[in-house]
N, C-alpha and C. Protein backbone atom coordinates (compact mmCIF):
# COMPACT_ATOMS: atom_id res chain seq x y z
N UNK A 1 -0.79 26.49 1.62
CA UNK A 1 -1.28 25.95 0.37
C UNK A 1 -2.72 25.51 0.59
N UNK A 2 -3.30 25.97 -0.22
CA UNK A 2 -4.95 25.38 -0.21
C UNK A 2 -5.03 24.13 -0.96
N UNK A 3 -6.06 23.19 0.25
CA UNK A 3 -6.83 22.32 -0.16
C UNK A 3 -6.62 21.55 -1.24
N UNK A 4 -7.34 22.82 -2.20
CA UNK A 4 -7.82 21.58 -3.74
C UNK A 4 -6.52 21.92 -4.39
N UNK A 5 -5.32 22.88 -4.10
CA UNK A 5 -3.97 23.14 -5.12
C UNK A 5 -2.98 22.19 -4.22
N UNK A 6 -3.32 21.14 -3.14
CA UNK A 6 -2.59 20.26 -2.69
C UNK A 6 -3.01 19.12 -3.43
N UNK A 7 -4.68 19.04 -3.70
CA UNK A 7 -4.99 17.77 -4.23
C UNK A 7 -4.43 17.61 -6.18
N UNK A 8 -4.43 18.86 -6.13
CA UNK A 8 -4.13 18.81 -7.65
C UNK A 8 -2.05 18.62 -7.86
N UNK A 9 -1.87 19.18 -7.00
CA UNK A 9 -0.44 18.69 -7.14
C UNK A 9 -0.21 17.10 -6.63
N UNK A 10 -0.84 16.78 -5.90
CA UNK A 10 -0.86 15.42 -5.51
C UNK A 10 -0.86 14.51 -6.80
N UNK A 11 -2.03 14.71 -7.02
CA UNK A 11 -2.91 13.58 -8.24
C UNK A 11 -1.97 13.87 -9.30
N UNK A 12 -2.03 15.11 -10.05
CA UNK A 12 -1.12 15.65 -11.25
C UNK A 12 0.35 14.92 -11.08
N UNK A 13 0.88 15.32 -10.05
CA UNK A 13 2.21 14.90 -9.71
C UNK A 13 2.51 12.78 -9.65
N UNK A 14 1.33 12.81 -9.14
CA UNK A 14 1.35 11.11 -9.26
C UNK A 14 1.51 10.29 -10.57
N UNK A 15 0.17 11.20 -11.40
CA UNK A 15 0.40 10.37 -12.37
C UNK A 15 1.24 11.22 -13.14
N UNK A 16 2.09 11.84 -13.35
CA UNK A 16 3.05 12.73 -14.60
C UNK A 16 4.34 11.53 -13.69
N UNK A 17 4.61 11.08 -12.45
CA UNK A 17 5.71 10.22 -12.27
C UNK A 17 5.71 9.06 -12.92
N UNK A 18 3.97 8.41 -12.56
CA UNK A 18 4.19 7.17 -13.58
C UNK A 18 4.02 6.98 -15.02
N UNK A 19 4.12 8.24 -14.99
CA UNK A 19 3.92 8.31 -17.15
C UNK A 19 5.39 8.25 -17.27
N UNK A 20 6.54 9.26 -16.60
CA UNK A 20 7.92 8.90 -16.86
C UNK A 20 8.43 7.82 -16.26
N UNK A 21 8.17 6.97 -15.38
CA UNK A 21 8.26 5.98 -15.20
C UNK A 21 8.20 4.59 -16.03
N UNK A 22 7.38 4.74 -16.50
CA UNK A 22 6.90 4.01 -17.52
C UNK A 22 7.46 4.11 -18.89
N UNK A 23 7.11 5.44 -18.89
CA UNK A 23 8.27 5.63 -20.14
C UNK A 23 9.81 5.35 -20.20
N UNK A 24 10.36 5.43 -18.92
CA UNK A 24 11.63 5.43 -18.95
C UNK A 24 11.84 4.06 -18.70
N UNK A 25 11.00 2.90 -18.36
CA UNK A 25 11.11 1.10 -18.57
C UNK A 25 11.37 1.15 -19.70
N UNK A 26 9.71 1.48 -20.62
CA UNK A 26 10.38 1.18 -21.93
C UNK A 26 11.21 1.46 -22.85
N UNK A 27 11.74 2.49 -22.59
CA UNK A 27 12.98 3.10 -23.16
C UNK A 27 14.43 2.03 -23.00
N UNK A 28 14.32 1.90 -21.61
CA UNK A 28 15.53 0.78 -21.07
C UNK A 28 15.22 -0.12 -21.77
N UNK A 29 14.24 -0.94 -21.98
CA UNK A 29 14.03 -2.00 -22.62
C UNK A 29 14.11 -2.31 -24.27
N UNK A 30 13.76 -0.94 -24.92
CA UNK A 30 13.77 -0.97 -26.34
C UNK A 30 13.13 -2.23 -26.55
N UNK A 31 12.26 -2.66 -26.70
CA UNK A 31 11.36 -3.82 -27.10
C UNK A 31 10.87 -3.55 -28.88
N UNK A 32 11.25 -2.63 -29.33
CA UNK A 32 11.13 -2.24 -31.11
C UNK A 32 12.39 -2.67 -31.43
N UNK A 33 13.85 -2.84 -30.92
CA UNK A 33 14.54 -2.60 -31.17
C UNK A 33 15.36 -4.45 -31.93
N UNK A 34 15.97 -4.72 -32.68
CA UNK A 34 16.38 -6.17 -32.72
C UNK A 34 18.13 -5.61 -33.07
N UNK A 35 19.25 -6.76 -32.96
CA UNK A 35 20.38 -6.88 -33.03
C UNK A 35 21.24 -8.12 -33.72
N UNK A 36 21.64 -8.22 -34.30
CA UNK A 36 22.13 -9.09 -35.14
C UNK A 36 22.71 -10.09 -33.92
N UNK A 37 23.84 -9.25 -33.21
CA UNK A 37 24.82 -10.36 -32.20
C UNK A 37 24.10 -10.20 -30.79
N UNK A 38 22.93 -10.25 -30.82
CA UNK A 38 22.29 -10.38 -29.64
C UNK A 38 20.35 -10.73 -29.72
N UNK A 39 20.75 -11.94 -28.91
CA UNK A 39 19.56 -12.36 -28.46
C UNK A 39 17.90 -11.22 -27.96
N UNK A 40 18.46 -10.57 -27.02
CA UNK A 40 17.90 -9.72 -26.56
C UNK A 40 17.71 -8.19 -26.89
N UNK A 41 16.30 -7.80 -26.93
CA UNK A 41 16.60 -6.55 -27.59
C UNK A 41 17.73 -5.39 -26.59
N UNK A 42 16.71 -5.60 -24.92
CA UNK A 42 18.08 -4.69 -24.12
C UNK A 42 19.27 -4.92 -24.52
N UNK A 43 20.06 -5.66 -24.79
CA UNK A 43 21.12 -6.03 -25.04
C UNK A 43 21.76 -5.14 -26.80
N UNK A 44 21.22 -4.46 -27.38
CA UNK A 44 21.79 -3.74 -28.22
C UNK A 44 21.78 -2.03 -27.65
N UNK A 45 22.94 -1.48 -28.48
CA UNK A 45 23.36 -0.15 -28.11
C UNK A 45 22.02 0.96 -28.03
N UNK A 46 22.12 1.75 -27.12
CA UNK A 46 20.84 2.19 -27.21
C UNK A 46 21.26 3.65 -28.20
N UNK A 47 20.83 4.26 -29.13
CA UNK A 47 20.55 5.42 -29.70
C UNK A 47 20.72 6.82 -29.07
N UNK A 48 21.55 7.61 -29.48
CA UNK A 48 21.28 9.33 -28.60
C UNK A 48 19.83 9.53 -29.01
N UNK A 49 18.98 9.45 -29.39
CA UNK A 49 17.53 10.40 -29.50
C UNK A 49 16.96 8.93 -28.36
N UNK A 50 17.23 8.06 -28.77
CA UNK A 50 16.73 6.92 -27.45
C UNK A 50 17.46 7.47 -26.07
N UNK A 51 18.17 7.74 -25.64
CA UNK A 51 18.96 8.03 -24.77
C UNK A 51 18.60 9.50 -23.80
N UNK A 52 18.39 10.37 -25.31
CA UNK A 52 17.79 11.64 -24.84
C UNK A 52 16.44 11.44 -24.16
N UNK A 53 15.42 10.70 -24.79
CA UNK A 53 14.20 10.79 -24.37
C UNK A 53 14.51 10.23 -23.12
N UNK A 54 14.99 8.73 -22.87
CA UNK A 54 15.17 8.43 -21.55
C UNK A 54 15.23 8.74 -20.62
N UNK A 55 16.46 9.96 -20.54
CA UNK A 55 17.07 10.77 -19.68
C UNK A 55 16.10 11.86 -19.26
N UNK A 56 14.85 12.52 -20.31
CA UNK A 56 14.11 13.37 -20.17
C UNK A 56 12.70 12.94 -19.18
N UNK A 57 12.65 11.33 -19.57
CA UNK A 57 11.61 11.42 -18.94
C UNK A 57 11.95 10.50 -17.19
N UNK A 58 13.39 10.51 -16.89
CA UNK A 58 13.77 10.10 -15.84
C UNK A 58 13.42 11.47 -14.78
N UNK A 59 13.76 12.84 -15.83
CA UNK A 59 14.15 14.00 -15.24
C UNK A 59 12.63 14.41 -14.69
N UNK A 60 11.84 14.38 -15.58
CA UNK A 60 10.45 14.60 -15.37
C UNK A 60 9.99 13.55 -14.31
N UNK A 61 10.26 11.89 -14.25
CA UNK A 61 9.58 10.97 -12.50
C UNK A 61 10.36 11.69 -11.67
N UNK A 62 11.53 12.73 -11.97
CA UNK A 62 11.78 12.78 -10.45
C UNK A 62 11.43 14.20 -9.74
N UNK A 63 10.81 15.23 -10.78
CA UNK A 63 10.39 16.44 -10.81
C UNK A 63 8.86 16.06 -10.31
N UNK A 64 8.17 15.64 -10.80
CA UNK A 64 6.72 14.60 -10.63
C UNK A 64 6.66 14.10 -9.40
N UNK A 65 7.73 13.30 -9.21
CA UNK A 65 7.72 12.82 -7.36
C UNK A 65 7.88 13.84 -6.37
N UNK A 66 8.48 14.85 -6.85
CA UNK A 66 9.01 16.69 -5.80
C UNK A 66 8.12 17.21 -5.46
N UNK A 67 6.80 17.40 -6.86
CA UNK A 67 5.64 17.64 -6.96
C UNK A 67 4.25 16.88 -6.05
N UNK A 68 4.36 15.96 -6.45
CA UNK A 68 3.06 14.86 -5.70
C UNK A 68 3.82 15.10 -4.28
N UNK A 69 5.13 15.47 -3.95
CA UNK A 69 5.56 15.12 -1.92
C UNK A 69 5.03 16.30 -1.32
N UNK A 70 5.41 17.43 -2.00
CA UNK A 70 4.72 18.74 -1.98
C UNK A 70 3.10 19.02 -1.74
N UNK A 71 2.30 18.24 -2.37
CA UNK A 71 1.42 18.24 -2.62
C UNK A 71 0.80 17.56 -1.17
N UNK A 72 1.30 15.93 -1.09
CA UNK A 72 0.95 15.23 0.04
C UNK A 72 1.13 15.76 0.89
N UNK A 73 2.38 16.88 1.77
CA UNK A 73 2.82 17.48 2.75
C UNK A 73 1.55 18.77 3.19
N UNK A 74 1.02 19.54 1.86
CA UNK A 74 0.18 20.66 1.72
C UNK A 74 -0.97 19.78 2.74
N UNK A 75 -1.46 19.36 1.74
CA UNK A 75 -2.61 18.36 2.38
C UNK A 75 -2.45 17.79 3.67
N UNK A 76 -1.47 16.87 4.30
CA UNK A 76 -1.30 16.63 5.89
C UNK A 76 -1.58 18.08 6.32
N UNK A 77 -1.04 19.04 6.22
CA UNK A 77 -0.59 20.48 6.81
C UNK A 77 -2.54 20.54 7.32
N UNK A 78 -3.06 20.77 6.30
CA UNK A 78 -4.62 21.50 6.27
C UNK A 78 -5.68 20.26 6.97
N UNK A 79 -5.25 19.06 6.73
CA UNK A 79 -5.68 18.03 7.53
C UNK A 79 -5.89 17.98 8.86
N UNK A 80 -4.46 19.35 9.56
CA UNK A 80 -4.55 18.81 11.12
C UNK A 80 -4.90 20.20 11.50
């Protein structure tokens, strides 16, 4: 693997994990969300299209992390 297609899977891969990362907090959290018998928004049922996205962008931090290890490994490789 060359160089700059290690650095670009690196970087790319880093931040596409913490975009689903992030996304997938706030998803858990539903912070839009309110409930009559509950205090807390986590604390109400979460939605299938809430649920879907969740799940999508769990699938994507962990495709993203496969990516950026790949990437870091390329790079050690050409390093030594």
């Amino acid at each position: 693997m060359r160089t700059r297609a290690s650095t670009v899977m690196l970087v790319g891969g880093t931040a596409l994990a913490v975009v689903g990362a992030v996304v997938s907090v706030i998803y858990f959290l539903q912070p839009w969300r309110t409930c009559p018998d509950e205090d807390s928004s986590a604390g109400c049922a979460m939605l299938p299209l809430d649920a879907s996205i969740m799940s999508a962008a769990m699938v994507v931090t962990l495709f993203a992390m496969a990516v950026a290890i790949t990437g870091a490994a390329g790079k050690k490789r050409f390093m030594h």
